[in-house]
N, C-alpha and C. Protein backbone atom coordinates (compact mmCIF):
# COMPACT_ATOMS: atom_id res chain seq x y z
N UNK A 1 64.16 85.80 93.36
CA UNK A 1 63.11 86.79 93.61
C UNK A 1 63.72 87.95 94.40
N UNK A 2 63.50 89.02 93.93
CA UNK A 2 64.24 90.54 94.51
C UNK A 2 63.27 90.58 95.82
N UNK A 3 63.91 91.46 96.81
CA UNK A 3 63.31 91.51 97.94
C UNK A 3 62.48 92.50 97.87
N UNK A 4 61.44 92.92 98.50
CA UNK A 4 60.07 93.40 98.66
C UNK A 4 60.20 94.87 98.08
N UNK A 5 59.74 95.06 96.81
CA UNK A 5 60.37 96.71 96.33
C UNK A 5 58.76 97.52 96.96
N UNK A 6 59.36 98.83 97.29
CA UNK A 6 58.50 99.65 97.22
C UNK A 6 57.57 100.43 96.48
N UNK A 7 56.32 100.98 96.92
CA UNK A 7 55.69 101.57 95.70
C UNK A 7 56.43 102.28 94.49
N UNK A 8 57.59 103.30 95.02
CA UNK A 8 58.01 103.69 94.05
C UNK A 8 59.14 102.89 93.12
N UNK A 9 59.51 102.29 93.80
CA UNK A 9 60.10 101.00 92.94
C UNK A 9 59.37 100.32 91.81
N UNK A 10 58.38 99.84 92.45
CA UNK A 10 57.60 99.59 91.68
C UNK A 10 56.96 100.22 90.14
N UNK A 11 56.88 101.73 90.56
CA UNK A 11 56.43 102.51 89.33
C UNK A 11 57.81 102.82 88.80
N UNK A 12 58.33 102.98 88.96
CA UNK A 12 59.94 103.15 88.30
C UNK A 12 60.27 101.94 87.22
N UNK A 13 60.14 101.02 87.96
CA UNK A 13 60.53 99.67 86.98
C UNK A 13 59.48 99.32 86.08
N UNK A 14 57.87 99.91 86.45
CA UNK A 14 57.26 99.66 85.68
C UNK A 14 57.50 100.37 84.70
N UNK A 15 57.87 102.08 84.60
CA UNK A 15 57.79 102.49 83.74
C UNK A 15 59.11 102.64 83.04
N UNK A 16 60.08 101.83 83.19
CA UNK A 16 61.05 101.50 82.56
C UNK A 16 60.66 100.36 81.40
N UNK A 17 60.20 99.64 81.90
CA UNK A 17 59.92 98.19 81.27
C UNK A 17 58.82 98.60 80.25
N UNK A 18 57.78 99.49 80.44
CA UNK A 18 56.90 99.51 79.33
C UNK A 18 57.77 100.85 78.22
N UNK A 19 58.36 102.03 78.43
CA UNK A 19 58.70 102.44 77.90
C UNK A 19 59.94 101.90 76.97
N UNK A 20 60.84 101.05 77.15
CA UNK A 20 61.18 100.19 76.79
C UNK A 20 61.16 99.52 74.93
N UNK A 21 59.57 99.03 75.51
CA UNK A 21 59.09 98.55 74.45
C UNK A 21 58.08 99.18 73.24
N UNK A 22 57.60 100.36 74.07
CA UNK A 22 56.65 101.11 72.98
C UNK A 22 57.80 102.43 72.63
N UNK A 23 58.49 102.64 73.82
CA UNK A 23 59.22 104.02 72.69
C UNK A 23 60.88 103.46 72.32
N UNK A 24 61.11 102.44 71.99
CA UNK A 24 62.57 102.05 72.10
C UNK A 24 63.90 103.29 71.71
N UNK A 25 63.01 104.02 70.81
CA UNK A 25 64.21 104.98 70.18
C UNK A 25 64.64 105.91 71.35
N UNK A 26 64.10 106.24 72.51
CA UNK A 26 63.97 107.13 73.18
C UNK A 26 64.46 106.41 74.35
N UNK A 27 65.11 104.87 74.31
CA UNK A 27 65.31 104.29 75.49
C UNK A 27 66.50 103.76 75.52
N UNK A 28 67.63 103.52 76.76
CA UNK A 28 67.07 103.85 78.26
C UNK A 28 66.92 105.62 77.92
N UNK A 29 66.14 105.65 79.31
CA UNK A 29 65.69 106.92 79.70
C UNK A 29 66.83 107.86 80.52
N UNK A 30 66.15 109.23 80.26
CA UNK A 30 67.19 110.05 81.27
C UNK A 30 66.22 110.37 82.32
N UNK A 31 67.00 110.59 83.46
CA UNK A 31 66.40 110.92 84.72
C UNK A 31 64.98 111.81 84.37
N UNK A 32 64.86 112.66 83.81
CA UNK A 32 63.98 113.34 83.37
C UNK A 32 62.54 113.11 82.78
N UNK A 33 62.98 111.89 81.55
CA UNK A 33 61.89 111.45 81.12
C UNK A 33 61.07 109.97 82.02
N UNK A 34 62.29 109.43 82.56
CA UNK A 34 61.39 108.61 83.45
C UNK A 34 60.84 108.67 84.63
N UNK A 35 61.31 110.08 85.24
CA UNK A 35 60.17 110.97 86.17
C UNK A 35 59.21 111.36 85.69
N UNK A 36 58.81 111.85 84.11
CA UNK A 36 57.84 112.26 83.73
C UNK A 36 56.98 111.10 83.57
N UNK A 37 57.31 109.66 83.06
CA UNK A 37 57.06 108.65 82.62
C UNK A 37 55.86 107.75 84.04
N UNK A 38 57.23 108.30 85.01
CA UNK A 38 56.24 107.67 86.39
C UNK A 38 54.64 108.45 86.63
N UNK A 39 54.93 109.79 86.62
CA UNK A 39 53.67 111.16 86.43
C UNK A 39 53.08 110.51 85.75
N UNK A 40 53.02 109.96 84.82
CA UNK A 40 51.73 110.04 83.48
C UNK A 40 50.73 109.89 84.44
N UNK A 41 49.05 111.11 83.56
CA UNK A 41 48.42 110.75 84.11
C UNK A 41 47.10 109.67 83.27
N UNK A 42 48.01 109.21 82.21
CA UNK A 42 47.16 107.99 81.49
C UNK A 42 48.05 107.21 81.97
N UNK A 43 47.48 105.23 81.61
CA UNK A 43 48.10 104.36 81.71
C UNK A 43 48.74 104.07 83.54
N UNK A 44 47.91 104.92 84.30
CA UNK A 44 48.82 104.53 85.41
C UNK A 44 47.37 105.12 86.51
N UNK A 45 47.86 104.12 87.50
CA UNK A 45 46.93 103.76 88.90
C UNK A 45 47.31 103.25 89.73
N UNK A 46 47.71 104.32 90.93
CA UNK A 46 47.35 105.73 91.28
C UNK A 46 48.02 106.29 90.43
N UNK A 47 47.55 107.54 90.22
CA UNK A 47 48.03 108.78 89.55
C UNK A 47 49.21 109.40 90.43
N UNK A 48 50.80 109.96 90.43
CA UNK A 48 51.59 109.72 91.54
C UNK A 48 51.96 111.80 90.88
N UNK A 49 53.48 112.01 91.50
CA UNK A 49 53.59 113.57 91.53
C UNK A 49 55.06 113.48 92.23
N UNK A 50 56.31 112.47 91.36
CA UNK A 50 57.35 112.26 91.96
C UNK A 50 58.38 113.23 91.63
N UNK A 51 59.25 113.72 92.37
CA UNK A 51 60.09 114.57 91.89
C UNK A 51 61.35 113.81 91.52
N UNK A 52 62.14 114.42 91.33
CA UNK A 52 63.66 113.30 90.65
C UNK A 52 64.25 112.39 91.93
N UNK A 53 64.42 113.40 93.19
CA UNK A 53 64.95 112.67 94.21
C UNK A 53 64.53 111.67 94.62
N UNK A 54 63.03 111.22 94.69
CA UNK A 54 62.03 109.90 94.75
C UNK A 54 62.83 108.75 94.00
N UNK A 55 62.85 109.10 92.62
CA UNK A 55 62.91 108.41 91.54
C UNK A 55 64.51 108.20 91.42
N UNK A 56 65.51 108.93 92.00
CA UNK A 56 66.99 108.53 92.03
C UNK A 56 66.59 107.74 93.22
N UNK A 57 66.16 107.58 94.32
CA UNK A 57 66.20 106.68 95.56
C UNK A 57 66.02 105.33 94.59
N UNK A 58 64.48 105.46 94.02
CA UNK A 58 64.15 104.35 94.21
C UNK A 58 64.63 103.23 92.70
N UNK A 59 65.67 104.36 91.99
CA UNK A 59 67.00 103.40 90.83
C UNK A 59 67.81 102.51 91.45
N UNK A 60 68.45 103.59 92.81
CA UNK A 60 69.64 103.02 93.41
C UNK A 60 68.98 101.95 94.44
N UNK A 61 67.90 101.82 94.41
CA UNK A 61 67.42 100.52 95.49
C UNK A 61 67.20 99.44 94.26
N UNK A 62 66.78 99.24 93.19
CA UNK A 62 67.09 98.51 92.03
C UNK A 62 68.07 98.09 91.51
N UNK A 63 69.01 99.26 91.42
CA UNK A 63 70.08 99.27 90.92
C UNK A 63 71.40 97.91 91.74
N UNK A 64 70.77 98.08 93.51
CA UNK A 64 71.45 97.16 94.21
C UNK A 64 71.04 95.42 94.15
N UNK A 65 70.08 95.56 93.69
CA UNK A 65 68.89 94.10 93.19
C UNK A 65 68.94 93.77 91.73
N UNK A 66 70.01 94.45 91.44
CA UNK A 66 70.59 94.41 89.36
C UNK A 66 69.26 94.24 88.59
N UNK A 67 68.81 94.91 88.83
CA UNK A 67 67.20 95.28 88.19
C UNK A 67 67.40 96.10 87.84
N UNK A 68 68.06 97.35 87.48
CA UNK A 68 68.27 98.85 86.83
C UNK A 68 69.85 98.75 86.62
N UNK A 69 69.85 99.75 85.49
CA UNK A 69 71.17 99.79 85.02
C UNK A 69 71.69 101.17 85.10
N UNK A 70 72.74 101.94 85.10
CA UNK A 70 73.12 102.77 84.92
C UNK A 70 73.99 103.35 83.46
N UNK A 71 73.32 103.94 82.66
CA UNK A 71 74.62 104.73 81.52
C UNK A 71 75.08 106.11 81.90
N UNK A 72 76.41 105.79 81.68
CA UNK A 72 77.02 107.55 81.66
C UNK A 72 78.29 107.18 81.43
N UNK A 73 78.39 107.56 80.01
CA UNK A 73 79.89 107.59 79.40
C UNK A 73 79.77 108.20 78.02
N UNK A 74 80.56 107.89 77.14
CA UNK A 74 80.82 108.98 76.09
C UNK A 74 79.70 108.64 75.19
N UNK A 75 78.97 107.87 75.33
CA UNK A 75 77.98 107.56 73.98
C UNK A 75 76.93 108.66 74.57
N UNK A 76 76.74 109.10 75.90
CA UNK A 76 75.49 109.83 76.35
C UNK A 76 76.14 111.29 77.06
N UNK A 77 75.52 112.10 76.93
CA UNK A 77 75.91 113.01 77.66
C UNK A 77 75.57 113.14 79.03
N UNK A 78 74.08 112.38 78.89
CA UNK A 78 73.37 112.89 80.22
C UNK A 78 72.98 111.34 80.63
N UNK A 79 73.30 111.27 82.14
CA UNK A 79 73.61 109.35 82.51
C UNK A 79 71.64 109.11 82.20
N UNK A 80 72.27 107.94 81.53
CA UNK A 80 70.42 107.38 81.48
C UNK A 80 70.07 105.80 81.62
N UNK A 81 69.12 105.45 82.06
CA UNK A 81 68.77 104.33 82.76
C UNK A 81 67.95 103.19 82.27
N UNK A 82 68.24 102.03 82.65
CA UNK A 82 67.14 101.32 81.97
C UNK A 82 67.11 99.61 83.09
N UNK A 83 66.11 98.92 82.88
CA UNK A 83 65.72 97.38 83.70
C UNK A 83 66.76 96.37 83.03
N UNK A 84 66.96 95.19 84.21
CA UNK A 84 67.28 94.08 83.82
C UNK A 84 66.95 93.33 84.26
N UNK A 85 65.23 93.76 84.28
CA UNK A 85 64.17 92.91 84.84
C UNK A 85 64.22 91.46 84.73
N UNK A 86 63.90 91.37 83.17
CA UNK A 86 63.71 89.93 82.64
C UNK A 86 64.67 89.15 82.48
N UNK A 87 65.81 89.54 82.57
CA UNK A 87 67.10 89.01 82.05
C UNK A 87 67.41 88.06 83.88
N UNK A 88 67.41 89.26 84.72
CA UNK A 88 67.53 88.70 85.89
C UNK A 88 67.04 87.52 86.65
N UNK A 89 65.44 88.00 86.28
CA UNK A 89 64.68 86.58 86.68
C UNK A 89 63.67 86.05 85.92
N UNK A 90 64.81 85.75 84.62
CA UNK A 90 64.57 85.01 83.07
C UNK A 90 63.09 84.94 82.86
N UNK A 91 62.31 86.23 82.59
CA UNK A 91 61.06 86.37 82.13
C UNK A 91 60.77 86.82 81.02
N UNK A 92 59.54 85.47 79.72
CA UNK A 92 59.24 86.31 78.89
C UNK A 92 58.95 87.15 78.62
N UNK A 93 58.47 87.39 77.04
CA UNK A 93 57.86 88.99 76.74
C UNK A 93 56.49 88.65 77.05
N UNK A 94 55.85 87.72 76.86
CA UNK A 94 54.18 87.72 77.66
C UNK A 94 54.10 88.38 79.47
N UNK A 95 55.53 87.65 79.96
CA UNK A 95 55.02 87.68 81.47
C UNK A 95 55.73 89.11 81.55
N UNK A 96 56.58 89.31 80.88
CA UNK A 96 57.16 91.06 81.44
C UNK A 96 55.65 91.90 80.85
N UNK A 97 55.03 91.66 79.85
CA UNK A 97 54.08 92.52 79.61
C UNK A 97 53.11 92.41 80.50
N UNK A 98 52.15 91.39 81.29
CA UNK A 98 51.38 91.69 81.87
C UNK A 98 52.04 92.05 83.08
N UNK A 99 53.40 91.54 83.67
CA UNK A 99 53.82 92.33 85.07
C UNK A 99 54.21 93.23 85.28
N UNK A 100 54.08 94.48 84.25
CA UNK A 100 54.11 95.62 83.73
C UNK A 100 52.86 96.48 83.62
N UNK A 101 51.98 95.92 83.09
CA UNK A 101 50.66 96.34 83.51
C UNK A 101 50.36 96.44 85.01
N UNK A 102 50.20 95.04 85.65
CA UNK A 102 49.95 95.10 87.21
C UNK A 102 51.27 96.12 87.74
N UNK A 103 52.10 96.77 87.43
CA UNK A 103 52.81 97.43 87.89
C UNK A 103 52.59 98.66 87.85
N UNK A 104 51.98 99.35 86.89
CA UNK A 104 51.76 100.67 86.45
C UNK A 104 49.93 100.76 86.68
N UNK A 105 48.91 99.96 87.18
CA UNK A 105 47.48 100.04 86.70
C UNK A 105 47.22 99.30 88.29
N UNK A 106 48.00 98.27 88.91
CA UNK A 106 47.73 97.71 90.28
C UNK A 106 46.60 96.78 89.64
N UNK A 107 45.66 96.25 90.75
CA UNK A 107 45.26 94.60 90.36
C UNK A 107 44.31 94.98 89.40
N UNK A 108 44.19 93.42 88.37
CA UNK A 108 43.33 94.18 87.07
C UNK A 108 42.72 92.08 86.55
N UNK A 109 42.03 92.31 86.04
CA UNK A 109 41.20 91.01 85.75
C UNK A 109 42.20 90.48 84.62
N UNK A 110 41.79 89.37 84.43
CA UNK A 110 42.31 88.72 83.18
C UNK A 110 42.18 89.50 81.32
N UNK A 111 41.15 89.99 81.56
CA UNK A 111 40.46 90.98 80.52
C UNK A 111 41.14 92.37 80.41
N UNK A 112 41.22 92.86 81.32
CA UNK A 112 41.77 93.98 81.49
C UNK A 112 43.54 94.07 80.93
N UNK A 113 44.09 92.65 81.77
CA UNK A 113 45.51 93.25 81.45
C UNK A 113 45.46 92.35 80.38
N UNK A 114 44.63 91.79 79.24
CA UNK A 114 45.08 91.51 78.17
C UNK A 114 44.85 92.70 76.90
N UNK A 115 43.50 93.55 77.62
CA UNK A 115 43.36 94.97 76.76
C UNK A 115 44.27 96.10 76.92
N UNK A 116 45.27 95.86 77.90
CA UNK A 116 45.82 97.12 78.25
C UNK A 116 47.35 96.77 78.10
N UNK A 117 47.73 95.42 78.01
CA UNK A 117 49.50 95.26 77.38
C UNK A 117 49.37 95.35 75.75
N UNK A 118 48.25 95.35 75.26
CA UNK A 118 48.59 95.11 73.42
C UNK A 118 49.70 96.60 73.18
N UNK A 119 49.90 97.06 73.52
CA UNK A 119 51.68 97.69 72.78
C UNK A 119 52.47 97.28 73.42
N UNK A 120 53.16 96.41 74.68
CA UNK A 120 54.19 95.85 74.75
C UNK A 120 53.84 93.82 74.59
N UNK A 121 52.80 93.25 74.42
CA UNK A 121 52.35 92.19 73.98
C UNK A 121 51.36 92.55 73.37
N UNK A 122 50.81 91.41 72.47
CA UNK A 122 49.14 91.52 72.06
C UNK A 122 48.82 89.68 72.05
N UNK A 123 48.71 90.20 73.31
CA UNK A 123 47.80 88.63 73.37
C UNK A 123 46.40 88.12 72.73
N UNK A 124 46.54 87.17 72.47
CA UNK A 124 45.69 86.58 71.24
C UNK A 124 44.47 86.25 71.91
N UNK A 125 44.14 85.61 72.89
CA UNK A 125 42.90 84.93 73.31
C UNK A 125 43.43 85.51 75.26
N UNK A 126 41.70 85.54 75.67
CA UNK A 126 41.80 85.63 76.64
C UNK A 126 42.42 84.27 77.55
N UNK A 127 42.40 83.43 76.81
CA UNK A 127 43.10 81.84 77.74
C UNK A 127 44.71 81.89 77.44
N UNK A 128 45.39 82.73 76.61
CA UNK A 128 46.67 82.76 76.71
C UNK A 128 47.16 83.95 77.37
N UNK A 129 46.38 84.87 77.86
CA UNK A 129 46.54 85.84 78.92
C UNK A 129 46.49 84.65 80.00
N UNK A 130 45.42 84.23 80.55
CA UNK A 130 45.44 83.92 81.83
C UNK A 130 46.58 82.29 82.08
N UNK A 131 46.80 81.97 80.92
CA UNK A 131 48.34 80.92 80.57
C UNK A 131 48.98 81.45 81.56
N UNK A 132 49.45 83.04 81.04
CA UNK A 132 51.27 83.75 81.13
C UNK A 132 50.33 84.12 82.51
N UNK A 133 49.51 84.34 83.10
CA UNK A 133 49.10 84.68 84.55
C UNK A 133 49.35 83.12 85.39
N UNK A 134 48.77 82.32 85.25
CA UNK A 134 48.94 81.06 85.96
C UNK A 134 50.28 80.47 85.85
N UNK A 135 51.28 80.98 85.12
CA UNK A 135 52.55 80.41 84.99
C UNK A 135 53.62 81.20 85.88
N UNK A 136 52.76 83.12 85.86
CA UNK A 136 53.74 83.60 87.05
C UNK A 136 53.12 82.91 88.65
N UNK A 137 51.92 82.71 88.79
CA UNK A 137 51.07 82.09 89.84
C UNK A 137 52.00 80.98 90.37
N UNK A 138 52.45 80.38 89.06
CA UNK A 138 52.74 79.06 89.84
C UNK A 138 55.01 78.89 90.01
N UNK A 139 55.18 80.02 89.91
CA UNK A 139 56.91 80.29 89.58
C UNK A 139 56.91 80.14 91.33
N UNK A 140 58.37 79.32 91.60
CA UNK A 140 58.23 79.41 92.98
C UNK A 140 59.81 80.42 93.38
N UNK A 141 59.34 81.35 94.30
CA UNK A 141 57.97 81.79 94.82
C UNK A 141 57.50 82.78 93.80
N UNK A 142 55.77 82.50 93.97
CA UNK A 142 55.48 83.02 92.51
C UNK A 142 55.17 84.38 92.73
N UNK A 143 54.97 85.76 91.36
CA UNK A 143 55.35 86.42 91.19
C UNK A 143 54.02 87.14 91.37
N UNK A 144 52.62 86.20 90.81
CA UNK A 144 51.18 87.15 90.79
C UNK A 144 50.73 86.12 92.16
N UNK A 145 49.66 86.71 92.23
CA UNK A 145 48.42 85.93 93.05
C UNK A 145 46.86 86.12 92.18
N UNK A 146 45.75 85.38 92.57
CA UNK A 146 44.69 85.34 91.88
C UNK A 146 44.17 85.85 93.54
N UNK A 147 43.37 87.26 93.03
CA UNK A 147 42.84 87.94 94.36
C UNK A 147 41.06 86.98 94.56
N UNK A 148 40.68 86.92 96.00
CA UNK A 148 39.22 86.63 96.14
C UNK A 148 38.45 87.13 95.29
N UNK A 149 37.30 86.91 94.28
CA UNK A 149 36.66 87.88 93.94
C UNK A 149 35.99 88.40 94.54
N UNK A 150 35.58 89.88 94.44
CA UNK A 150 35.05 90.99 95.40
C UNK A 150 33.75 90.94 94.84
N UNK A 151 32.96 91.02 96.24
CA UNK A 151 31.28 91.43 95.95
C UNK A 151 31.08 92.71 94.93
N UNK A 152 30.20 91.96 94.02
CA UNK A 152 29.72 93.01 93.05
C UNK A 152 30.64 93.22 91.76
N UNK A 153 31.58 92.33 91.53
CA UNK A 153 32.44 92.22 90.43
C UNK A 153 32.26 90.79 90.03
N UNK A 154 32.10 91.11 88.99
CA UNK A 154 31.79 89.51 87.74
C UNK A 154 33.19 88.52 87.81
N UNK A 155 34.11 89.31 87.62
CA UNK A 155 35.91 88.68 87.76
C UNK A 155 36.47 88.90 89.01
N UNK A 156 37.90 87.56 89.16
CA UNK A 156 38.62 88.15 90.07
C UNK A 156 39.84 88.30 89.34
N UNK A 157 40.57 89.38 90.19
CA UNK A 157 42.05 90.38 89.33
C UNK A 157 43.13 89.69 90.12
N UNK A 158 43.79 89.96 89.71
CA UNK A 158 45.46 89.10 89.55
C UNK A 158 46.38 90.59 90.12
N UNK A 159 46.75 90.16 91.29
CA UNK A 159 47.88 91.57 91.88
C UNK A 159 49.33 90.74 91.80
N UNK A 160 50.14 91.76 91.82
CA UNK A 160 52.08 91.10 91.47
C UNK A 160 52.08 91.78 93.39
N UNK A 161 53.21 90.01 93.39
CA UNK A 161 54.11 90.22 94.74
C UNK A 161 55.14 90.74 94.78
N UNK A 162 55.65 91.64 93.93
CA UNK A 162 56.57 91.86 94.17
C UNK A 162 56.92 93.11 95.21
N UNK A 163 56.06 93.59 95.80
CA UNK A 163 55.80 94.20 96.98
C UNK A 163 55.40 93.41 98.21
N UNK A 164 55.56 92.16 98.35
CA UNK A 164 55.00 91.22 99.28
C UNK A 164 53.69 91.42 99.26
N UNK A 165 53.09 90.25 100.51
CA UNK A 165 51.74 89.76 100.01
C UNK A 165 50.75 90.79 99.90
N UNK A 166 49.57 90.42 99.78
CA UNK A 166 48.18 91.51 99.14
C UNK A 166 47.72 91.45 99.91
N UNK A 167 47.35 92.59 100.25
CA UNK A 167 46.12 92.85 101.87
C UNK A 167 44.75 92.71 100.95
N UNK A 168 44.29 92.11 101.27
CA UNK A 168 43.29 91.32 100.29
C UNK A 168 42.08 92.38 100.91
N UNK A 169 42.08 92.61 102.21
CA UNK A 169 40.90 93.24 103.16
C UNK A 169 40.55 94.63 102.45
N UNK A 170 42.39 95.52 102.19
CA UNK A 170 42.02 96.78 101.55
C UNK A 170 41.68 96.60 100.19
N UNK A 171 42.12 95.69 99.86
CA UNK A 171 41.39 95.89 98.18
C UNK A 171 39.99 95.70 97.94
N UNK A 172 39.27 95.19 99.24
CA UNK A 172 37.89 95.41 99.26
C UNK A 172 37.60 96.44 99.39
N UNK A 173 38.17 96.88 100.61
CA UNK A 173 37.53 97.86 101.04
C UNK A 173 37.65 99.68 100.43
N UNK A 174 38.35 99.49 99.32
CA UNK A 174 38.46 100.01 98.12
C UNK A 174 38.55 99.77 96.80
N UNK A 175 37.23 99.21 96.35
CA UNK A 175 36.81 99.07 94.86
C UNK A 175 37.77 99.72 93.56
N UNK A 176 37.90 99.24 92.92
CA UNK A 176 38.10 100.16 92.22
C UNK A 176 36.97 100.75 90.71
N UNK A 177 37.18 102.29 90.74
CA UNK A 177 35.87 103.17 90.08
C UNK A 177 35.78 102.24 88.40
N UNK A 178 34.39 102.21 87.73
CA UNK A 178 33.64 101.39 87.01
C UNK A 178 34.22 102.08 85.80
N UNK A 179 34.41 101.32 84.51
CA UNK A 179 34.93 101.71 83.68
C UNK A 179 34.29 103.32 83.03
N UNK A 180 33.37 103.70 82.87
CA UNK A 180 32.90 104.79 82.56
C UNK A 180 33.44 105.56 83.01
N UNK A 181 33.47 105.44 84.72
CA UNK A 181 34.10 106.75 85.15
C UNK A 181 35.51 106.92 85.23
N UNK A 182 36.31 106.43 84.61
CA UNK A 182 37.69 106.21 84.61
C UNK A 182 38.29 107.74 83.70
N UNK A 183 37.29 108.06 82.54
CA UNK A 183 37.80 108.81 81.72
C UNK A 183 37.45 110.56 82.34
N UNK A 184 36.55 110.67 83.29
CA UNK A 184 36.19 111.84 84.11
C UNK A 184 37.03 111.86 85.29
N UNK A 185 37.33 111.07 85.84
CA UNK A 185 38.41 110.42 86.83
C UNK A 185 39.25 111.38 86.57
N UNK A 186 40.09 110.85 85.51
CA UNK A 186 41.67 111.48 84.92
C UNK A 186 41.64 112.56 84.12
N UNK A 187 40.29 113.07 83.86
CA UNK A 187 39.82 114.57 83.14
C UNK A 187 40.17 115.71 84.39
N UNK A 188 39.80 114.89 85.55
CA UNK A 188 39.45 115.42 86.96
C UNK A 188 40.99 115.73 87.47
N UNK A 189 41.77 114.64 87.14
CA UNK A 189 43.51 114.69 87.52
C UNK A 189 44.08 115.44 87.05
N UNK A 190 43.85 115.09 85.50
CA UNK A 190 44.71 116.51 84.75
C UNK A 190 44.56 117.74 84.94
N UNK A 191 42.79 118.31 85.09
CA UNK A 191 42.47 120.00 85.85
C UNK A 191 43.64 120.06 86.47
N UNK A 192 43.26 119.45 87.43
CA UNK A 192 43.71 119.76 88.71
C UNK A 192 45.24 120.04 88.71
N UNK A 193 46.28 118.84 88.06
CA UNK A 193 47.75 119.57 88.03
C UNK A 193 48.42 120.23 87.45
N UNK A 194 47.15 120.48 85.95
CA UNK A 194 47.34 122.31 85.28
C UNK A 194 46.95 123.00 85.96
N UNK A 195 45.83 122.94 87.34
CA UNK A 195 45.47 124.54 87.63
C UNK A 195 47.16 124.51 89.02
N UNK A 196 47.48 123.58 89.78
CA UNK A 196 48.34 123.69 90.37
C UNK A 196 49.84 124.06 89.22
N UNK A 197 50.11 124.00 88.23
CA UNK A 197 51.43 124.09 87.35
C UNK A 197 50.84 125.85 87.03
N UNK A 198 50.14 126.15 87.00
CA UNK A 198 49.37 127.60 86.52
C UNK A 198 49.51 128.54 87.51
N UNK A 199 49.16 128.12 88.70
CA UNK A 199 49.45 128.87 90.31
C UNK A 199 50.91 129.20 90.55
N UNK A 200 51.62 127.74 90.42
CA UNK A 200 52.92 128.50 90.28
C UNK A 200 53.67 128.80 89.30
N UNK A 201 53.11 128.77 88.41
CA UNK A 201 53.69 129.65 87.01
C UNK A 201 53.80 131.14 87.15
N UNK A 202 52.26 130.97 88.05
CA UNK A 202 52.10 132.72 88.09
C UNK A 202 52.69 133.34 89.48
N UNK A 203 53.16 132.26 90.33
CA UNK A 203 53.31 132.85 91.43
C UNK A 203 55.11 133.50 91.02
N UNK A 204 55.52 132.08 90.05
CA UNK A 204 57.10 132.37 89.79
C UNK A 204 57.53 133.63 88.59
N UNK A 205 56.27 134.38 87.85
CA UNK A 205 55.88 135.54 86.97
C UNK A 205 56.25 136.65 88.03
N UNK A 206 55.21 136.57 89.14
CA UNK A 206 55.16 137.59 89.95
C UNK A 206 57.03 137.72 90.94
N UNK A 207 57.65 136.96 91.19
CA UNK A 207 58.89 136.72 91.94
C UNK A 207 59.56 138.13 91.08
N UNK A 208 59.51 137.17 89.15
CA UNK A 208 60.65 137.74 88.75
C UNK A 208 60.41 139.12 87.93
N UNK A 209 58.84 139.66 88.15
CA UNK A 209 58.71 141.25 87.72
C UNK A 209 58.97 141.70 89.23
N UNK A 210 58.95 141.58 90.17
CA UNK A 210 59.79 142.16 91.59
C UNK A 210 60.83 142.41 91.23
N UNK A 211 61.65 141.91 90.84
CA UNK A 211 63.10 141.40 90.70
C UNK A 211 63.54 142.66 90.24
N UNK A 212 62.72 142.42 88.45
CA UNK A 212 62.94 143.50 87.26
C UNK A 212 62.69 144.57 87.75
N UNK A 213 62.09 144.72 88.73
CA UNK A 213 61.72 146.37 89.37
C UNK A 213 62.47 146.42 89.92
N UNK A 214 62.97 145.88 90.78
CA UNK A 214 64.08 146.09 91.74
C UNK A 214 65.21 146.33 91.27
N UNK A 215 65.85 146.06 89.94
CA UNK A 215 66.54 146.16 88.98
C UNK A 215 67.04 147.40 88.68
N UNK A 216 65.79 147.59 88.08
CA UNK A 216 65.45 148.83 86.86
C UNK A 216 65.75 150.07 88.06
N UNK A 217 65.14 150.04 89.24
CA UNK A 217 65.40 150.68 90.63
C UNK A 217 66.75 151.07 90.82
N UNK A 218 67.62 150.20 90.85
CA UNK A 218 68.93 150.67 90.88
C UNK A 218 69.59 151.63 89.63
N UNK A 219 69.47 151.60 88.43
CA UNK A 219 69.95 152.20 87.74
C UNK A 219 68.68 153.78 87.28
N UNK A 220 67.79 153.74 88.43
CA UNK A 220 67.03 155.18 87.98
C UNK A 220 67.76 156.26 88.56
């Protein structure tokens, strides 16, 4: 068992491991696309805003736990990266798919992460989801936990240790929003980091007609 990775560890390897399997042609990744990969603002909870330097930290903290790999030699031009998640700590394709989900989405019911791995698994029945859940449950030391269920939720959700244990208190004390509003949620995310990519689009417009004036200035 790798020692206690951090959030961004966490989204890094998650989004190594699922990209992986749904875009293989495009994989390993270059620094580039798996910064963008961590950003997505589908498929991922919290919604994050990492720049490369985040995301080189948190390779080379993997990279020392042989969980990430490094390419850069003549087959690539540009060094690119990829997990040795499963290989390391010999996990199927059921359990890399749902600990991939809880990696990229955080704690999620039995239902949930069997609707939300069908492109890197497609689990058949909800009792062979919660199989590959009770089998990481029971890996010693094991890999998920089965959270209390929370007042006012029908299920209880399954969080990964691989951040050490679950503050069980905050996950009460922050629900997470009801499926309806999930899709206004991330309508709400995306505004928001086009109108911020738009601000400084225009702020970096305005820099470089200064510039051009200042330019054109010298040779009047």
């Amino acid at each position: 068992m790798p020692l206690p990775l951090s959030a961004a560890e966490i989204r890094v390897l998650g989004s190594l491991i699922e990209k992986q399997i749904t875009t293989p042609d495009y994989y390993p990744l270059t620094l580039n696309a798996l910064t963008n990969a961590c950003n997505q603002l589908s498929n991922r909870d919290p919604v994050v805003l990492f720049d490369e330097a985040t995301v080189v930290r948190a390779l080379e903290a993997l990279r020392e736990q042989r969980l990430a790999l490094l390419f850069d030699g003549a087959t690539s031009r540009v060094p690119k990266y990829a997990h040795q998640f499963d290989e390391a700590l010999g996990l199927t394709r059921p359990e890399l798919a749902a600990l991939a989900v809880l990696f990229l989405r955080g704690p999620q019911t039995v239902g949930e992460i069997r609707g939300r791995s069908g492109r890197m698994h497609e689990f058949a029945t909800i009792e062979e989801t919660e199989a590959t859940l009770r089998g990481l449950a029971e890996k010693s030391p094991p890999f998920v936990v089965k959270l209390p269920r929370q007042s006012g939720f029908k299920e209880s959700r399954y969080a990964h240790l691989l951040s050490g244990p679950v503050a069980v208190e905050a996950a009460d004390a922050a629900p997470r929003p009801e499926a309806a509003s999930l899709p206004t949620s991330l309508e709400s995310e995306r505004l928001a980091k086009l109108e911020t990519e738009t601000a400084a689009l225009r702020q970096e417009i305005t820099g470089l007609k200064t510039e051009l004036a200042e330019f054109k200035r010298q040779f009047a």
